[in-house]
Protein backbone atom coordinates (compact mmCIF):
# COMPACT_ATOMS: atom_id res chain seq x y z
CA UNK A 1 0.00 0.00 0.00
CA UNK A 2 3.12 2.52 1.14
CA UNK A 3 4.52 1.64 -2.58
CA UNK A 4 1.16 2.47 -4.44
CA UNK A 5 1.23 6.12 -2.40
CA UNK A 6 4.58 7.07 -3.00
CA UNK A 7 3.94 5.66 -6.93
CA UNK A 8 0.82 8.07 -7.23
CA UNK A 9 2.45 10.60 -5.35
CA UNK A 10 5.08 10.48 -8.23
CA UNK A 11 3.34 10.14 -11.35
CA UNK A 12 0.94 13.14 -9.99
CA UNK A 13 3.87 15.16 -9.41
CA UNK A 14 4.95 14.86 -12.30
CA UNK A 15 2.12 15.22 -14.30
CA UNK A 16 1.63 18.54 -12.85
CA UNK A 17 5.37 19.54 -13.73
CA UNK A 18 4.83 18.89 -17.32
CA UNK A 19 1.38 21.12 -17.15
CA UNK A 20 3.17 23.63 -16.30
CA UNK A 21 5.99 23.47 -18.17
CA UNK A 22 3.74 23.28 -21.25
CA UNK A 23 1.87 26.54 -20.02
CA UNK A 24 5.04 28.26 -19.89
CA UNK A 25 6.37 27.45 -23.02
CA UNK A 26 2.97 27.60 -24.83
CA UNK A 27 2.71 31.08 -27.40
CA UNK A 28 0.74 33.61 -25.59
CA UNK A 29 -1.29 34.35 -28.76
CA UNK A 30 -4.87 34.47 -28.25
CA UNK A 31 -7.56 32.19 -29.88
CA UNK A 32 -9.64 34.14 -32.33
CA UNK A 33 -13.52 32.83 -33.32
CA UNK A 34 -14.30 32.85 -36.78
CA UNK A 35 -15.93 36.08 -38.19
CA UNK A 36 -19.53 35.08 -37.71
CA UNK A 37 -22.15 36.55 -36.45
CA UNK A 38 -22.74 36.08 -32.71
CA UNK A 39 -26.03 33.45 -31.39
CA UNK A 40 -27.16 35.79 -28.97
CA UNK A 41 -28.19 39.87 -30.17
CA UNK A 42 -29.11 41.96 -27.35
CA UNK A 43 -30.93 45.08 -28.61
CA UNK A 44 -32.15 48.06 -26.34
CA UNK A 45 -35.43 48.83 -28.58
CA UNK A 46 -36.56 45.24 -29.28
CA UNK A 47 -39.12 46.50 -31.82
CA UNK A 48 -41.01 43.67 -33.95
CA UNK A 49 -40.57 45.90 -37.09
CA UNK A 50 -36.68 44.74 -36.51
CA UNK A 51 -35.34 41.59 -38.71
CA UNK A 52 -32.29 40.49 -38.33
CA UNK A 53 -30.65 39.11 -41.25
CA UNK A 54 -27.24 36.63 -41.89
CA UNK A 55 -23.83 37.60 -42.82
CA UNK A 56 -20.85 36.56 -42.91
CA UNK A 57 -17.40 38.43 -43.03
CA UNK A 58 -13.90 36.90 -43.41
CA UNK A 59 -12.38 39.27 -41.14
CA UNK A 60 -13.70 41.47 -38.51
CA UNK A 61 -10.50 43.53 -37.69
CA UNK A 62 -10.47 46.98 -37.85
CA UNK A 63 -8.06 48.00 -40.92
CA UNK A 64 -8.08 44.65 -42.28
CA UNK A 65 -9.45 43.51 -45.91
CA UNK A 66 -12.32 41.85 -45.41
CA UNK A 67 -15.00 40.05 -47.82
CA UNK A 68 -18.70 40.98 -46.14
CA UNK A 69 -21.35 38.34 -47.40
CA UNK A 70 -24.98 39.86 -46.84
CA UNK A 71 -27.48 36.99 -47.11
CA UNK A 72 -31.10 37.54 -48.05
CA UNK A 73 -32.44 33.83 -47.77
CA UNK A 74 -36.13 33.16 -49.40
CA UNK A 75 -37.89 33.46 -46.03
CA UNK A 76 -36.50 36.82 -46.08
CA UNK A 77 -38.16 38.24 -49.16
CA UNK A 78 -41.75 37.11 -50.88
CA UNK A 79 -41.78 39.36 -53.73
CA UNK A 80 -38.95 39.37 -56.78
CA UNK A 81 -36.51 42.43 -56.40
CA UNK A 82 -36.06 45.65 -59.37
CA UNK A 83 -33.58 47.20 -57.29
CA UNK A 84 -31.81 46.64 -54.02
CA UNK A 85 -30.79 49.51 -51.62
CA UNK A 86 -27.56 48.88 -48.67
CA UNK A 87 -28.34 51.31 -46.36
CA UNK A 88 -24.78 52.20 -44.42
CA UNK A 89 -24.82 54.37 -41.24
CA UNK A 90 -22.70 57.32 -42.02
CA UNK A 91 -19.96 56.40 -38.88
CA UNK A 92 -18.88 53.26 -41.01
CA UNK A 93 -15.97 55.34 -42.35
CA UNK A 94 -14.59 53.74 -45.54
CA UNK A 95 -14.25 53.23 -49.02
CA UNK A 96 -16.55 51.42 -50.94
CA UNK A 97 -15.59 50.87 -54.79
CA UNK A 98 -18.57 49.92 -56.85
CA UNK A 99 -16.21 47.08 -58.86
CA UNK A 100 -15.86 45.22 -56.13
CA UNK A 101 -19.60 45.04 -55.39
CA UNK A 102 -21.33 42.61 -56.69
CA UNK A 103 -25.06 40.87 -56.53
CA UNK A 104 -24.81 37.20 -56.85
CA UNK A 105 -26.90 33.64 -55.77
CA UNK A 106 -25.14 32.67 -52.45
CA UNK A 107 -24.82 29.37 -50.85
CA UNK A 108 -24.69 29.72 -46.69
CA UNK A 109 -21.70 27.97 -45.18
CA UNK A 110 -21.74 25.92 -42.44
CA UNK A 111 -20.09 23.93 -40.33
CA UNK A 112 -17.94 22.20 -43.11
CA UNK A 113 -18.48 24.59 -46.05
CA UNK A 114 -17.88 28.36 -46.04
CA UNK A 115 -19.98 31.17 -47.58
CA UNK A 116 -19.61 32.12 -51.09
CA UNK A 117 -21.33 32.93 -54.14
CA UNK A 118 -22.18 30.36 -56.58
CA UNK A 119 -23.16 32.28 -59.65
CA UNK A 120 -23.37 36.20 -60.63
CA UNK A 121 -26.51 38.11 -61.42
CA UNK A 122 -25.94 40.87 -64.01
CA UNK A 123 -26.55 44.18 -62.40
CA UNK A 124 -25.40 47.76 -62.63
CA UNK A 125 -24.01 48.81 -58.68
CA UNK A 126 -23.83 52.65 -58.04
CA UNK A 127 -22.26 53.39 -54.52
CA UNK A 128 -23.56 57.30 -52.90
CA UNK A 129 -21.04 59.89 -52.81
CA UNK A 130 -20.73 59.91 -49.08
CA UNK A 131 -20.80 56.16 -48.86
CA UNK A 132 -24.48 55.75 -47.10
CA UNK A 133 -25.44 53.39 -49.96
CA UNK A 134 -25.45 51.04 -52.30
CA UNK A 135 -27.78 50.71 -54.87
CA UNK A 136 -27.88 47.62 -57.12
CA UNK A 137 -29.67 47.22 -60.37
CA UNK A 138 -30.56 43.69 -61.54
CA UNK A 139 -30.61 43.20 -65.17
CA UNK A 140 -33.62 41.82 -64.62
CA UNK A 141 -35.92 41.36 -61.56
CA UNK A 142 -34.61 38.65 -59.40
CA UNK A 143 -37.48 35.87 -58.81
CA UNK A 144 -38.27 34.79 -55.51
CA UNK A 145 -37.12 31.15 -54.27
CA UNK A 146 -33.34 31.10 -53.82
CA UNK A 147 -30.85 32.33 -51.36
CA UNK A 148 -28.87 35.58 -52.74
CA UNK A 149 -26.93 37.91 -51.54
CA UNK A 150 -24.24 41.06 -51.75
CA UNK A 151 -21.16 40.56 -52.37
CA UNK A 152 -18.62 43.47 -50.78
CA UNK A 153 -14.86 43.67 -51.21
CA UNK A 154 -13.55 45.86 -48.93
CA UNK A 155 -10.82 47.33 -46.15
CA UNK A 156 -12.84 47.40 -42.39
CA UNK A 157 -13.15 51.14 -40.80
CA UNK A 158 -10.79 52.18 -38.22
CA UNK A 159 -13.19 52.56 -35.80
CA UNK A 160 -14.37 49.25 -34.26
CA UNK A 161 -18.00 49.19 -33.20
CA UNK A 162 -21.44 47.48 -34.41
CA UNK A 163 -22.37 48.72 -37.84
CA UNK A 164 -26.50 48.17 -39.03
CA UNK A 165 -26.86 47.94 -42.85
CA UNK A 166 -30.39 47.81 -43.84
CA UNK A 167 -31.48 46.23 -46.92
CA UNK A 168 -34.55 47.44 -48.74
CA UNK A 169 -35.83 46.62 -52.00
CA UNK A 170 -38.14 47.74 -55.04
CA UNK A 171 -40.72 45.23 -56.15
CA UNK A 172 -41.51 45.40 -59.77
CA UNK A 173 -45.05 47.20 -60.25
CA UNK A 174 -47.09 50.54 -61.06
CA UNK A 175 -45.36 52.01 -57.79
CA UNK A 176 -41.79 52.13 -56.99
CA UNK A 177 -41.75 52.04 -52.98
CA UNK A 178 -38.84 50.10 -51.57
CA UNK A 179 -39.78 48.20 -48.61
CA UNK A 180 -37.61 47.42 -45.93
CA UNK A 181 -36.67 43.38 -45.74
CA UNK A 182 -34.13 43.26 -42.46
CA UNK A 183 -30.72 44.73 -40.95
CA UNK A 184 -27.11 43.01 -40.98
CA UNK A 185 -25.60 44.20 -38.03
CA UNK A 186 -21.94 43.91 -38.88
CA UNK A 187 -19.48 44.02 -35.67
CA UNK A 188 -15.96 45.35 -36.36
CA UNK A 189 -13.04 44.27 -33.36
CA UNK A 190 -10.08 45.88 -32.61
């Protein structure tokens, strides 16, 4: 029995040697989540005229190029779109260069597949002169039924913060209202 203690004794000792030997020699470098949105969105005004749509970015750093993905799944639209408006708050300080905008039919990543567009719709994309939107024209309007979504090249603002695009869109008919369809809200880290 003395032998089994002094064996245990031993093999925990050094078992906790090696843990922290490996904690000192392990890089300090922190563990960063993929640029997702978060599973939990805490809002002050919870107001039911508020939908929340998906996005995806490839990195949320402030300063870094990033590749924004704004999804507009079928459930998030029931009429075909003439023209589709980004909305961008005017604190979301950076360029945006019409050529590397682009309109296209998405497939949503997962858990073993990322993001990206699968095929390009022909449209015309005029950016505002101050930046506080994009306007996309369709070559023709875009049907109902499949997932699409804006494609947006770009370098992050300095300025970290949460950032709420809202998309709104023109149906085809006699008039030409845009109606609102949801809000990305795109987070930007330091």
């Amino acid at each position: 029995m003395a032998g089994f203690r002094s064996t245990a004794a031993t093999a925990l000792a050094s078992a906790l040697c090696f843990a922290s030997a490996s904690a000192l020699l392990a890089p300090s470098t922190p563990v960063h989540a993929q640029g997702t949105p978060g599973l939990v969105e805490f809002r002050w005004d919870a107001s039911k005229d508020y939908r929340k749509l998906y996005y995806f970015m490839t990195d949320t750093k402030r300063l870094k190029r990033s590749e924004y993905y704004l999804v507009l799944k079928p459930k998030d639209r029931n009429t075909a779109i003439l023209k589709l408006t980004v909305a961008i708050p005017k604190s979301f300080d950076t360029k945006i260069d019409p050529k590397f905008v682009k309109l296209c039919y998405m497939k949503e990543g997962g858990m073993l597949s990322r993001t990206h567009c699968e095929q390009d719709i022909p449209s015309a994309v005029e950016v505002a002169s101050d930046g506080s939107a994009i306007e996309i024209f369709p070559a023709t309007p875009v049907p109902t039924g499949k997932t699409i979504g804006v494609y947006i090249n770009l370098f992050n603002p300095f300025d970290m913060g949460m950032y709420q695009f809202n998309a709104l869109a023109q149906a085809p008919g006699d008039v030409p209202v845009s109606g609102y369809l949801g809000s990305w809200l795109i987070q930007v880290d330091p």
